[in-house]
PDB file of N, CA and C in Angstrom:
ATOM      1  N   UNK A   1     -26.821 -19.975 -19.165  1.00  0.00           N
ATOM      2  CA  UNK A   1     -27.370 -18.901 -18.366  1.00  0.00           C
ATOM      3  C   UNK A   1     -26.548 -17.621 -18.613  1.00  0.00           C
ATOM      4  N   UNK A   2     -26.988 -16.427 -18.643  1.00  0.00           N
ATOM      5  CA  UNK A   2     -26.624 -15.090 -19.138  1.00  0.00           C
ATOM      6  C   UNK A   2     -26.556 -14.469 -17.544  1.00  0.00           C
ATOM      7  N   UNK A   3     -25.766 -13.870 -17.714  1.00  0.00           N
ATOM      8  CA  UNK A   3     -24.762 -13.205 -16.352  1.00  0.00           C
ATOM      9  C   UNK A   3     -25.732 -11.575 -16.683  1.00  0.00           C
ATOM     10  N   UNK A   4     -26.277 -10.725 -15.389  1.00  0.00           N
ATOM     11  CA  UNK A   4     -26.226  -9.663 -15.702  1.00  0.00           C
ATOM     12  C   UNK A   4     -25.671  -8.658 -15.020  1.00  0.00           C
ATOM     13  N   UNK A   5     -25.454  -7.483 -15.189  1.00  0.00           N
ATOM     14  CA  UNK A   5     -24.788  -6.689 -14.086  1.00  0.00           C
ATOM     15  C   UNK A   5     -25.328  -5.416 -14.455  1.00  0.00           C
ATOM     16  N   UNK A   6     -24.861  -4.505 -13.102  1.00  0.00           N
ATOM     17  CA  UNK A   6     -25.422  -3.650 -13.122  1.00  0.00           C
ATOM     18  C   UNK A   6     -23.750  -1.949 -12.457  1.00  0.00           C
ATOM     19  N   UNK A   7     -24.248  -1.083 -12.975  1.00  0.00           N
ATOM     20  CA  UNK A   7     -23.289   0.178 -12.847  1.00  0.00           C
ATOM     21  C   UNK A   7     -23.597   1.219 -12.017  1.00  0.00           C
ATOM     22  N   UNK A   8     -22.897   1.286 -11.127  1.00  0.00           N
ATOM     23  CA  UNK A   8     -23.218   2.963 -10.238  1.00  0.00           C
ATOM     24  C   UNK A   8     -22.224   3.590 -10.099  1.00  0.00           C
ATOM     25  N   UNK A   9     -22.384   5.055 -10.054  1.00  0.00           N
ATOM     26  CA  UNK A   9     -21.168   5.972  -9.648  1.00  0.00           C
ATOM     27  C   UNK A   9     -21.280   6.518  -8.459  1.00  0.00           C
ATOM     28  N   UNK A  10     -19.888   6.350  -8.628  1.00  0.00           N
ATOM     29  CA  UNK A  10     -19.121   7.177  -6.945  1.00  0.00           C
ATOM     30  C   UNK A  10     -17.997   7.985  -7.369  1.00  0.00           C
ATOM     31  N   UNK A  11     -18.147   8.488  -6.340  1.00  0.00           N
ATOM     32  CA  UNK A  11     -17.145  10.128  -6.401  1.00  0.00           C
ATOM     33  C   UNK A  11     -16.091   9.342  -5.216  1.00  0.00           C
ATOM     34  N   UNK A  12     -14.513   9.553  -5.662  1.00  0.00           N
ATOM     35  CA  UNK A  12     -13.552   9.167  -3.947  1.00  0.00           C
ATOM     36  C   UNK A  12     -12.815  10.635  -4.253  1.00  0.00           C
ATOM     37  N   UNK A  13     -12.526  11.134  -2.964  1.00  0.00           N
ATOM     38  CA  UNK A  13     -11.518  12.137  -3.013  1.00  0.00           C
ATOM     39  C   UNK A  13      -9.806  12.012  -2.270  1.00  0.00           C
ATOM     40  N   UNK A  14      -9.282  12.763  -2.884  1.00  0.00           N
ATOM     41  CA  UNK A  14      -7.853  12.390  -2.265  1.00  0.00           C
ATOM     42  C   UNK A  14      -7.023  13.732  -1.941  1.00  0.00           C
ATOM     43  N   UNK A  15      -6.308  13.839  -0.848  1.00  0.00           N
ATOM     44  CA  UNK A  15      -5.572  14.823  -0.910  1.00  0.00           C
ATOM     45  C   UNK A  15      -4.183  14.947  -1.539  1.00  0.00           C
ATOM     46  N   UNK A  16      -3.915  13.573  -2.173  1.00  0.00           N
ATOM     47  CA  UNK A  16      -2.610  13.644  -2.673  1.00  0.00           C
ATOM     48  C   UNK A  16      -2.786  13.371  -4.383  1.00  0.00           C
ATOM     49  N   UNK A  17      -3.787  13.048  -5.072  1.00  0.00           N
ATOM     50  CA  UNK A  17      -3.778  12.631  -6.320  1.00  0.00           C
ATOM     51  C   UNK A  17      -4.859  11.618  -6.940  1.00  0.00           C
ATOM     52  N   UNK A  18      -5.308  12.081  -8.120  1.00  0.00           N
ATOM     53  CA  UNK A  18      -6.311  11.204  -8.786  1.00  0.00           C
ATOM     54  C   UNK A  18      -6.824  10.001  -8.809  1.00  0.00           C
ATOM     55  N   UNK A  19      -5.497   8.949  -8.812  1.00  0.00           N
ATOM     56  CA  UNK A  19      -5.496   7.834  -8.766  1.00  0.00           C
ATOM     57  C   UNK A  19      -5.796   7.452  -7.154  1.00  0.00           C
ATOM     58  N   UNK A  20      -5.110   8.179  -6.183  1.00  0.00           N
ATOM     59  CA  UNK A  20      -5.569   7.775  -4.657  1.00  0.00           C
ATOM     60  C   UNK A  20      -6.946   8.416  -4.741  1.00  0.00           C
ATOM     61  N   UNK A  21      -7.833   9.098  -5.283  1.00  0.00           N
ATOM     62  CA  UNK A  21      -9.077   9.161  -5.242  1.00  0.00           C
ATOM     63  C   UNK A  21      -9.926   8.296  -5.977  1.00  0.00           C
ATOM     64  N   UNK A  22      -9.376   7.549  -7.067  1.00  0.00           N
ATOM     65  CA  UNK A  22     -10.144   6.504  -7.525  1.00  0.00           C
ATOM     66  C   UNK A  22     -10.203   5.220  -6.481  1.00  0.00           C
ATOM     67  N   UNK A  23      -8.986   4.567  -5.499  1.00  0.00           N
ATOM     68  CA  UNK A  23      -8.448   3.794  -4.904  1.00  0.00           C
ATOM     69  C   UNK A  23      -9.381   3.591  -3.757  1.00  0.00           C
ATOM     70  N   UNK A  24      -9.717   5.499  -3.555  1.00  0.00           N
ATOM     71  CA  UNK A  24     -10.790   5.631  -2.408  1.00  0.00           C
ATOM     72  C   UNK A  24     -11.618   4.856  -2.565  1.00  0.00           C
ATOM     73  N   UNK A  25     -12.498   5.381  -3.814  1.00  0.00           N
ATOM     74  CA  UNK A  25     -14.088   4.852  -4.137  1.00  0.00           C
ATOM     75  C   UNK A  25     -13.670   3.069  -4.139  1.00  0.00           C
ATOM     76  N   UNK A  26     -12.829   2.728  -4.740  1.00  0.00           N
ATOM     77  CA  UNK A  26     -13.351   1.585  -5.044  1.00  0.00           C
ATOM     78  C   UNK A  26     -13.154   0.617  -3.350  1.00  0.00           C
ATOM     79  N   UNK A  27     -12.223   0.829  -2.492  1.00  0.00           N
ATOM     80  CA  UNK A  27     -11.838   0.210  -1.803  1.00  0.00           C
ATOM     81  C   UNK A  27     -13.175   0.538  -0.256  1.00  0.00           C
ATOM     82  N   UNK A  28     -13.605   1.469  -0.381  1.00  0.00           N
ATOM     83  CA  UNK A  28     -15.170   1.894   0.373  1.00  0.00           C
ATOM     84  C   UNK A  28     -15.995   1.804   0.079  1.00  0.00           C
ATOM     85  N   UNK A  29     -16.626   1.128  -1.794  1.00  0.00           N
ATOM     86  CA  UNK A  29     -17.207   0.267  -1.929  1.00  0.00           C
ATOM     87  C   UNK A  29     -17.609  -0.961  -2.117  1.00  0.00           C
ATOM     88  N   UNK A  30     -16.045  -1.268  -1.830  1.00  0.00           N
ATOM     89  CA  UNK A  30     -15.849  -2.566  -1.753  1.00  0.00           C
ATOM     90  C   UNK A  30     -16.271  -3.099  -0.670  1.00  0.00           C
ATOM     91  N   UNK A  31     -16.572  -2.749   0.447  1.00  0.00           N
ATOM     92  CA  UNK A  31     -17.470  -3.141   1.875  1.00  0.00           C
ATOM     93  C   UNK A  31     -18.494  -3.535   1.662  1.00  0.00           C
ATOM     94  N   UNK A  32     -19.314  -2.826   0.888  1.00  0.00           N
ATOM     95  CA  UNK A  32     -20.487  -3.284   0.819  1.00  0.00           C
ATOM     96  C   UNK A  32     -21.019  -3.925  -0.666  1.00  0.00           C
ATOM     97  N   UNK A  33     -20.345  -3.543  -1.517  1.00  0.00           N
ATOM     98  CA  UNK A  33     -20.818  -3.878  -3.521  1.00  0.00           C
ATOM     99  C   UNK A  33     -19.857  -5.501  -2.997  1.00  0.00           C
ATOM    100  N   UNK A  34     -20.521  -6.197  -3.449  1.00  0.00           N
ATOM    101  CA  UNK A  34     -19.703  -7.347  -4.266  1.00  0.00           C
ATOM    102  C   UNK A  34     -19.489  -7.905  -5.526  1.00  0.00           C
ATOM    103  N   UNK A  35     -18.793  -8.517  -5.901  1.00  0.00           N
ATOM    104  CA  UNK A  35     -18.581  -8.861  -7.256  1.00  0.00           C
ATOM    105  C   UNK A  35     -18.576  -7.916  -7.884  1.00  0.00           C
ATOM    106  N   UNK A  36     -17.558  -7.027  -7.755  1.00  0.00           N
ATOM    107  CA  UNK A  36     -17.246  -5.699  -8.576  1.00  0.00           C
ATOM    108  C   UNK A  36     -16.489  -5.917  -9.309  1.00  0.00           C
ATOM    109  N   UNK A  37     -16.474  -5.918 -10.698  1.00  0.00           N
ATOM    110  CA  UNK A  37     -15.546  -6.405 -11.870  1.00  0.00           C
ATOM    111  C   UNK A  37     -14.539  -5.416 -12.705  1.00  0.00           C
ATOM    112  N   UNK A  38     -15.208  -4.164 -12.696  1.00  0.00           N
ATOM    113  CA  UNK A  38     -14.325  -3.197 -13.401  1.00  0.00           C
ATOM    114  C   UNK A  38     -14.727  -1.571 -13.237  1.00  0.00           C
ATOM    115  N   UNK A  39     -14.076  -0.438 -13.380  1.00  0.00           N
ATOM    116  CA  UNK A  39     -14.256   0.408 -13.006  1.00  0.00           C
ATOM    117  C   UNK A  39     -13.937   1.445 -14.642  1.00  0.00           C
ATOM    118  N   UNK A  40     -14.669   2.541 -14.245  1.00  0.00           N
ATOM    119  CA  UNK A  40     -14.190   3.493 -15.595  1.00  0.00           C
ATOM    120  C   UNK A  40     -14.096   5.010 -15.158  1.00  0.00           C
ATOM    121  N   UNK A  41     -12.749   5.623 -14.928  1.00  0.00           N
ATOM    122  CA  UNK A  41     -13.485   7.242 -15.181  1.00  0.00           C
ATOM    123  C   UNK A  41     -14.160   8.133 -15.566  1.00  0.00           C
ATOM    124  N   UNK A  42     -14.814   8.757 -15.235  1.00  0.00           N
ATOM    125  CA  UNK A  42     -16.033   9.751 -16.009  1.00  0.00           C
ATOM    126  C   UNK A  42     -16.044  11.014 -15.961  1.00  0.00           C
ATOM    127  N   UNK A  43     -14.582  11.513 -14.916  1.00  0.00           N
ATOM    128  CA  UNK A  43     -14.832  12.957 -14.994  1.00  0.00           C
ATOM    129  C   UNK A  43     -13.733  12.955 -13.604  1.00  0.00           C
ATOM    130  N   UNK A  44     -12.791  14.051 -14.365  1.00  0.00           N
ATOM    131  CA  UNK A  44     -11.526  14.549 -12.743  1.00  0.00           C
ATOM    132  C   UNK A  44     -11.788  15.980 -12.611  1.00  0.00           C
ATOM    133  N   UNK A  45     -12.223  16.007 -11.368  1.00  0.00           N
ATOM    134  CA  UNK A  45     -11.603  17.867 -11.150  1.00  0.00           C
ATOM    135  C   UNK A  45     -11.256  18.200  -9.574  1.00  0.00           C
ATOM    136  N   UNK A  46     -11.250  19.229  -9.137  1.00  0.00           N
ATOM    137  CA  UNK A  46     -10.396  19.202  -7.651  1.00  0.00           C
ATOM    138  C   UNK A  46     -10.647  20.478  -7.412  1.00  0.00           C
ATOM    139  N   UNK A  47     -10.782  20.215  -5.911  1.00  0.00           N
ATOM    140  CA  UNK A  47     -10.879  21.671  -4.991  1.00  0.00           C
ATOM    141  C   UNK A  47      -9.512  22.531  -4.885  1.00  0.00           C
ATOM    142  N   UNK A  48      -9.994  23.757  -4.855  1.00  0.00           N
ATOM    143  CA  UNK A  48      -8.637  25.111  -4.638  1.00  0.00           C
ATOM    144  C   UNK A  48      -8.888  25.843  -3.593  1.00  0.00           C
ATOM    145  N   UNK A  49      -7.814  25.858  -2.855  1.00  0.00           N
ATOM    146  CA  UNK A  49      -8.059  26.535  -1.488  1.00  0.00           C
ATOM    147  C   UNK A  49      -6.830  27.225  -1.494  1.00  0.00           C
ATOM    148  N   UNK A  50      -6.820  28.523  -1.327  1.00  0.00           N
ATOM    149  CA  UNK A  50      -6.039  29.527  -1.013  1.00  0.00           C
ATOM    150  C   UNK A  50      -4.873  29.304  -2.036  1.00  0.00           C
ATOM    151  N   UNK A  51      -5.573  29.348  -3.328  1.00  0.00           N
ATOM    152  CA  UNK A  51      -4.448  29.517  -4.301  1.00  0.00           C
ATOM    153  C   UNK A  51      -4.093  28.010  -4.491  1.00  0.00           C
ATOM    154  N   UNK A  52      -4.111  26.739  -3.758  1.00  0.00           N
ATOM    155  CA  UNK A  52      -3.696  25.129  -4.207  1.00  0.00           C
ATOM    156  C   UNK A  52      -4.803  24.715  -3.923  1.00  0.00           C
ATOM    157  N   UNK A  53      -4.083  23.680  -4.732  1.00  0.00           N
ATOM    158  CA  UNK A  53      -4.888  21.952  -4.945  1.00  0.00           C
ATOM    159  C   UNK A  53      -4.975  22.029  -3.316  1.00  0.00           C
ATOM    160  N   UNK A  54      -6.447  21.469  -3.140  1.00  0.00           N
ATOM    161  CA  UNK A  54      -6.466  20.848  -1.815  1.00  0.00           C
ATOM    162  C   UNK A  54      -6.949  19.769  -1.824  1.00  0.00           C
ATOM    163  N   UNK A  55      -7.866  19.317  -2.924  1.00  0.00           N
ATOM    164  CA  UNK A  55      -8.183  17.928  -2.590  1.00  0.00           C
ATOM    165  C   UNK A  55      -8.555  17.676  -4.448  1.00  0.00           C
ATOM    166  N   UNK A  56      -8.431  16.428  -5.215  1.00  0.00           N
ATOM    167  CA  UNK A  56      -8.627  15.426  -6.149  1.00  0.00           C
ATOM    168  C   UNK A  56      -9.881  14.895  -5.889  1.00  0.00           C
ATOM    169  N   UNK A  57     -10.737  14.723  -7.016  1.00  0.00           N
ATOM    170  CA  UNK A  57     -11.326  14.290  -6.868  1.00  0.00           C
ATOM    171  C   UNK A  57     -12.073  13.324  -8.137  1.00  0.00           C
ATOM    172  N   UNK A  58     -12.712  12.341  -8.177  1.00  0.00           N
ATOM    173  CA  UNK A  58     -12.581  11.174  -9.312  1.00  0.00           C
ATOM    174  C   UNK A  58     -13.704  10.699  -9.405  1.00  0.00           C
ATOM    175  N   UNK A  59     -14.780  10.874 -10.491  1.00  0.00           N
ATOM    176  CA  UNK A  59     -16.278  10.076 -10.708  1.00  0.00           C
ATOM    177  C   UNK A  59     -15.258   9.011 -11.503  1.00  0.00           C
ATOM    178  N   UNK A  60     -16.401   7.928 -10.911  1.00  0.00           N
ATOM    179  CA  UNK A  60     -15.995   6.349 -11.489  1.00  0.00           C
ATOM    180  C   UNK A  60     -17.266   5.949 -11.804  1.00  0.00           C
ATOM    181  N   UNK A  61     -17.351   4.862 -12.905  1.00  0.00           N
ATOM    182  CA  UNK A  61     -18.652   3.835 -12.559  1.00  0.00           C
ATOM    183  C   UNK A  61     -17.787   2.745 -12.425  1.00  0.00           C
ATOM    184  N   UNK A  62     -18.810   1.737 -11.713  1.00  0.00           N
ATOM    185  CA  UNK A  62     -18.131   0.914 -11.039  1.00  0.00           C
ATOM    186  C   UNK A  62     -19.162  -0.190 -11.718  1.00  0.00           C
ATOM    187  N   UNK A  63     -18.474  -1.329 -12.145  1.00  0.00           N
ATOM    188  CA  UNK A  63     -19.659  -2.218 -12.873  1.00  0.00           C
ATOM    189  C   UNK A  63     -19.562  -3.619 -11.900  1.00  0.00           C
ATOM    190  N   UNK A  64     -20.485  -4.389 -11.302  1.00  0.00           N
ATOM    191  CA  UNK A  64     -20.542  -5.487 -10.806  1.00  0.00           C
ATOM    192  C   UNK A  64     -22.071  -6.337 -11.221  1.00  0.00           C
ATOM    193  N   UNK A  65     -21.512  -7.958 -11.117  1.00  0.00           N
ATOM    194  CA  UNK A  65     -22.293  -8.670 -11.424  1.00  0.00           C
ATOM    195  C   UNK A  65     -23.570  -8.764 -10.447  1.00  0.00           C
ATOM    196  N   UNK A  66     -24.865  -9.522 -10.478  1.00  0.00           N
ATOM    197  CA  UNK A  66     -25.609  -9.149 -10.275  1.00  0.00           C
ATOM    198  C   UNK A  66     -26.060 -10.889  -9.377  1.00  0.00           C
ATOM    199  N   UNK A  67     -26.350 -10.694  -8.177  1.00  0.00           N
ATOM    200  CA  UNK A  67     -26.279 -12.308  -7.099  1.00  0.00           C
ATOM    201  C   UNK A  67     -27.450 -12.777  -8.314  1.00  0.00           C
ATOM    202  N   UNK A  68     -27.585 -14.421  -8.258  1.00  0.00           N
ATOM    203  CA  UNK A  68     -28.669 -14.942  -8.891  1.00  0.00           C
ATOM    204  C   UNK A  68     -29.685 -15.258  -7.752  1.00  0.00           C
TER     205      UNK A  68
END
């Protein structure tokens, strides 16, 4: 039997750094996605407020298997 799965993206944001914005997405879709197997970046950029970084922010796809 052949396994299939399927990919969606999510955006997590962080106020301290990239990686705590990837950490976001995956751990708030982890509530509801199951069998989530691996993740990929697709794109970093971040909000500027009054001259700084104010917030990180991280597209992921997120790949999980698919219930039979």
């Amino acid at each position: 039997m052949s396994n299939v799965y399927k990919m969606t993206e999510l955006v997590g944001t962080s106020t301290k750094g990239f990686a705590e914005a990837v950490q976001e997405a995956v751990e708030r879709a982890s509530k509801t996605v199951r069998h989530m197997g691996w993740f990929e970046v697709v794109d970093q950029r971040g909000l500027v407020k009054d001259g700084k970084v104010a917030e990180f922010q991280a597209t992921i796809k997120v790949g999980f298997k698919l219930e039979e």
